[in-house]
C-alpha atoms as a PDB file:
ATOM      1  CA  UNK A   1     220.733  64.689 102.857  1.00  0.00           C
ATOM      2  CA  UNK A   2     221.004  67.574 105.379  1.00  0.00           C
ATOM      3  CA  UNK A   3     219.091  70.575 104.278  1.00  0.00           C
ATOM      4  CA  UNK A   4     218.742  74.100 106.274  1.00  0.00           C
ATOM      5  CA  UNK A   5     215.648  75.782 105.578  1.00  0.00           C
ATOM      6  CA  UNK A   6     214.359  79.277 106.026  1.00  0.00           C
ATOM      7  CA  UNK A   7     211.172  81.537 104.820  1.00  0.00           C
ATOM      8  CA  UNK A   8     211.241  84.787 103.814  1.00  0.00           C
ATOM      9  CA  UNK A   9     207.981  86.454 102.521  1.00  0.00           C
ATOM     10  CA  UNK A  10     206.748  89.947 103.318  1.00  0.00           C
ATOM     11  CA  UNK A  11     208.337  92.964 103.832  1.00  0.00           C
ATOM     12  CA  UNK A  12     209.624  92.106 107.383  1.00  0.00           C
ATOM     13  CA  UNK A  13     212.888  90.500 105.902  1.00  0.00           C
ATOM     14  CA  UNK A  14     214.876  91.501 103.280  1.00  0.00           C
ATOM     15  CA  UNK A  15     217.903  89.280 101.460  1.00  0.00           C
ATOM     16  CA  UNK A  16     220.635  90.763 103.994  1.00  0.00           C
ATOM     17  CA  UNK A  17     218.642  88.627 106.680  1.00  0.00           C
ATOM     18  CA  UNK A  18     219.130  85.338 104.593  1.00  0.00           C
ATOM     19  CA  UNK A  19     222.133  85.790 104.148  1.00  0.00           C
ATOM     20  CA  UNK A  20     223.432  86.729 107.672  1.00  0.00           C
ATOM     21  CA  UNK A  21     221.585  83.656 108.883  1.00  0.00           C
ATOM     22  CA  UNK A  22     223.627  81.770 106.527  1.00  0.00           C
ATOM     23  CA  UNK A  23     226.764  83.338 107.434  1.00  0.00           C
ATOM     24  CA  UNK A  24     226.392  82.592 111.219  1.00  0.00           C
ATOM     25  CA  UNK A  25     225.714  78.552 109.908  1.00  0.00           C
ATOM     26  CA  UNK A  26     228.662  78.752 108.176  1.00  0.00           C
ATOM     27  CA  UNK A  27     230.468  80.598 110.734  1.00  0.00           C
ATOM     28  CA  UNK A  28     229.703  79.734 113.951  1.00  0.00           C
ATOM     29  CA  UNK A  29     227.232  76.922 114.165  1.00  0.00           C
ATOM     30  CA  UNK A  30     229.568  73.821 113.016  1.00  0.00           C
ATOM     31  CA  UNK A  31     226.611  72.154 111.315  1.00  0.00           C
ATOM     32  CA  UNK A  32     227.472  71.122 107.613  1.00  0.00           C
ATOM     33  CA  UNK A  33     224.573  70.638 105.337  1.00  0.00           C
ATOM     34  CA  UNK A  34     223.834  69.675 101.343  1.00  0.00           C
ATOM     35  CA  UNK A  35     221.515  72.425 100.698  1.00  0.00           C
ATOM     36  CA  UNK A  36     220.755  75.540 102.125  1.00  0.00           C
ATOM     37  CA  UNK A  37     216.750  76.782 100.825  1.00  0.00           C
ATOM     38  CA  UNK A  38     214.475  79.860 101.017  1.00  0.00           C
ATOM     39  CA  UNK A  39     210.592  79.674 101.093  1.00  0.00           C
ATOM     40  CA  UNK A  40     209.525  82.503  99.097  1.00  0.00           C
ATOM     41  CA  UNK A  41     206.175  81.825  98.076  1.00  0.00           C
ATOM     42  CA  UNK A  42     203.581  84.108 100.256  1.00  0.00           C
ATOM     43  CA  UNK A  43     200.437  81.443  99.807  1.00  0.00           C
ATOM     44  CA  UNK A  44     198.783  82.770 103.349  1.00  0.00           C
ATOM     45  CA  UNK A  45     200.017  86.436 103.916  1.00  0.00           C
ATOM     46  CA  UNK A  46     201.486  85.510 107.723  1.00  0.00           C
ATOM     47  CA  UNK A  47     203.568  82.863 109.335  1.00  0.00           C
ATOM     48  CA  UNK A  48     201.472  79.835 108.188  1.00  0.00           C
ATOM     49  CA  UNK A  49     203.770  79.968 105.046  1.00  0.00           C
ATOM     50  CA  UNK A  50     206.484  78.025 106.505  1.00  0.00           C
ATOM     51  CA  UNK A  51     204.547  75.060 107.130  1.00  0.00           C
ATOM     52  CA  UNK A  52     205.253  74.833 102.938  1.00  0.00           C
ATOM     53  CA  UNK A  53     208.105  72.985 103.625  1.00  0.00           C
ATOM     54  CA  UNK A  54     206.636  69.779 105.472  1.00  0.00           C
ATOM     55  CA  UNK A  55     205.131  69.925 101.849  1.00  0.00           C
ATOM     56  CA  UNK A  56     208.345  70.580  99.628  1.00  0.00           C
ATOM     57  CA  UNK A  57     211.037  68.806 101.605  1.00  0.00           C
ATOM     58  CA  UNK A  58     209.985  65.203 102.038  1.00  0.00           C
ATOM     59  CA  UNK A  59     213.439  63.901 102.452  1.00  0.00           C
ATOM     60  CA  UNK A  60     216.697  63.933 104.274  1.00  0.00           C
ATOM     61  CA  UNK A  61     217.059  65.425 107.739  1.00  0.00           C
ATOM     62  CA  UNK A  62     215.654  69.078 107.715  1.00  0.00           C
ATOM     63  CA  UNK A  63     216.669  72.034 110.062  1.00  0.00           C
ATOM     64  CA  UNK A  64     214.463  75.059 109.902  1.00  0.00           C
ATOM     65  CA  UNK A  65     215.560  78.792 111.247  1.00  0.00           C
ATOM     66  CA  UNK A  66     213.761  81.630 111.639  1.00  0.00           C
ATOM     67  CA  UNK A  67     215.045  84.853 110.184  1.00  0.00           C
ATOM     68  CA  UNK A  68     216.037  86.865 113.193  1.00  0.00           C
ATOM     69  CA  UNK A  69     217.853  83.489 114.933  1.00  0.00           C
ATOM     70  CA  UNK A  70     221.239  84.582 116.645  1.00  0.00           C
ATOM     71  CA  UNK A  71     223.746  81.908 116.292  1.00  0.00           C
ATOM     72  CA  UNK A  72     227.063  82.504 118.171  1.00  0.00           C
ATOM     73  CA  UNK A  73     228.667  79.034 118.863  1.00  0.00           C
ATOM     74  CA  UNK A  74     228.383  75.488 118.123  1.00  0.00           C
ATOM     75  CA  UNK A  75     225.307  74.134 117.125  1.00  0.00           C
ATOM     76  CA  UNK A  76     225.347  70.904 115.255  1.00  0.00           C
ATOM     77  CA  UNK A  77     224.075  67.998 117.738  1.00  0.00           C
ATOM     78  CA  UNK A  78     220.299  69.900 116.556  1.00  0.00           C
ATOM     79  CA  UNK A  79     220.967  67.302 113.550  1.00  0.00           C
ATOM     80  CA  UNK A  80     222.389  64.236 115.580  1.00  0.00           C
ATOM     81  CA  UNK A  81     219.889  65.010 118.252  1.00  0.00           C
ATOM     82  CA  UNK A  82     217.558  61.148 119.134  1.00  0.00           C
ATOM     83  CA  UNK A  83     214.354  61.655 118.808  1.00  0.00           C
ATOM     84  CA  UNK A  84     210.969  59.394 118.217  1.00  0.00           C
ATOM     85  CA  UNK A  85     209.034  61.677 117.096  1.00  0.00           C
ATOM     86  CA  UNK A  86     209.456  63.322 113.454  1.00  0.00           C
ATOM     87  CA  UNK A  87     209.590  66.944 114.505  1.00  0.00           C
ATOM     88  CA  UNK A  88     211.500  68.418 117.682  1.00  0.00           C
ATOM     89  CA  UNK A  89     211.332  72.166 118.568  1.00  0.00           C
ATOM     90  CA  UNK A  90     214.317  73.558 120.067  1.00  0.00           C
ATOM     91  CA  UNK A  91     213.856  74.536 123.958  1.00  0.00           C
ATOM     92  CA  UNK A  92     213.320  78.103 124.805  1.00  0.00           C
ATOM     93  CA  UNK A  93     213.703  79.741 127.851  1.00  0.00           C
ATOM     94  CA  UNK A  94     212.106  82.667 127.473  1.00  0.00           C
ATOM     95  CA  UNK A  95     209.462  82.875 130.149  1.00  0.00           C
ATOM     96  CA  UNK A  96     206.895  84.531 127.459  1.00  0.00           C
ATOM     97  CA  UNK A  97     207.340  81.601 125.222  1.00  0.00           C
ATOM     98  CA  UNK A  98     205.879  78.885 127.524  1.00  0.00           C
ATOM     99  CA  UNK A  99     208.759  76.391 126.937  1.00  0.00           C
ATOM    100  CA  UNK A 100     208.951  75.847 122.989  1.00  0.00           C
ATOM    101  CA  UNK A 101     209.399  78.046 119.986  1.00  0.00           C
ATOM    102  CA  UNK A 102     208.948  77.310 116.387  1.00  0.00           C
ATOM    103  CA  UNK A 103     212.099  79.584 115.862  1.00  0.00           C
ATOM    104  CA  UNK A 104     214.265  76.481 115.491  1.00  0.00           C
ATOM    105  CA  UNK A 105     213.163  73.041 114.877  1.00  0.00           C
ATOM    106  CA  UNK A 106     214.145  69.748 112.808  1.00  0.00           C
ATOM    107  CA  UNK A 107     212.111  67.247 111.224  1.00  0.00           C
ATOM    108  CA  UNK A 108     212.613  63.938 109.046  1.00  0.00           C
ATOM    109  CA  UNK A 109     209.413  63.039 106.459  1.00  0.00           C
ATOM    110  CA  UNK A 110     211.681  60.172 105.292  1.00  0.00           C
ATOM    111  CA  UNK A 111     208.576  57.061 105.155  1.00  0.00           C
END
């Protein structure tokens, strides 16, 4: 199973963001996936929320996006990307970032 995955809790996001991130997978990114999920559930009031889904999705290949992701262009070798380890965060090269984001990243929990 290949599920996306994104949070939205607070009042930073509203629906129009889910579903513009969905429309640029669907449009531009050329990944296909079985499910598509939002984390709703506000359990810590910030941006610990979305570790919920190392929790709730304990299956399948899983591709998490933040909210305010731009995707213009191909982007499905994130899922066929090799790997040893069970979570990979996407490159970023923004210099304020030091290297890695959280923005984007995939993990397995298959055992």
């Amino acid at each position: 199973m290949k599920r996306i995955i994104c949070c939205r809790f607070g009042d930073k996001f509203t629906q129009w963001h889910v579903d513009n991130l969905k429309h640029m997978i669907d449009t531009y990114s050329g990944i296909e996936y079985d499910e598509f999920v939002v984390i709703e559930e506000d359990l810590y009031g910030n941006w610990y929320n979305k570790l919920q889904m190392y929790d709730k999705f304990r299956d399948g290949e899983n591709l998490y996006f933040d909210l305010d992701v731009v995707i213009t262009e191909h982007i499905d070798s994130f899922f066929t990307y090799e790997e040893d380890s069970k979570v990979v965060l996407m490159r970023d090269f923004n210099l304020t970032t030091q290297g890695f984001n959280s923005s984007i990243m995939r993990f397995n929990n298959e055992v």
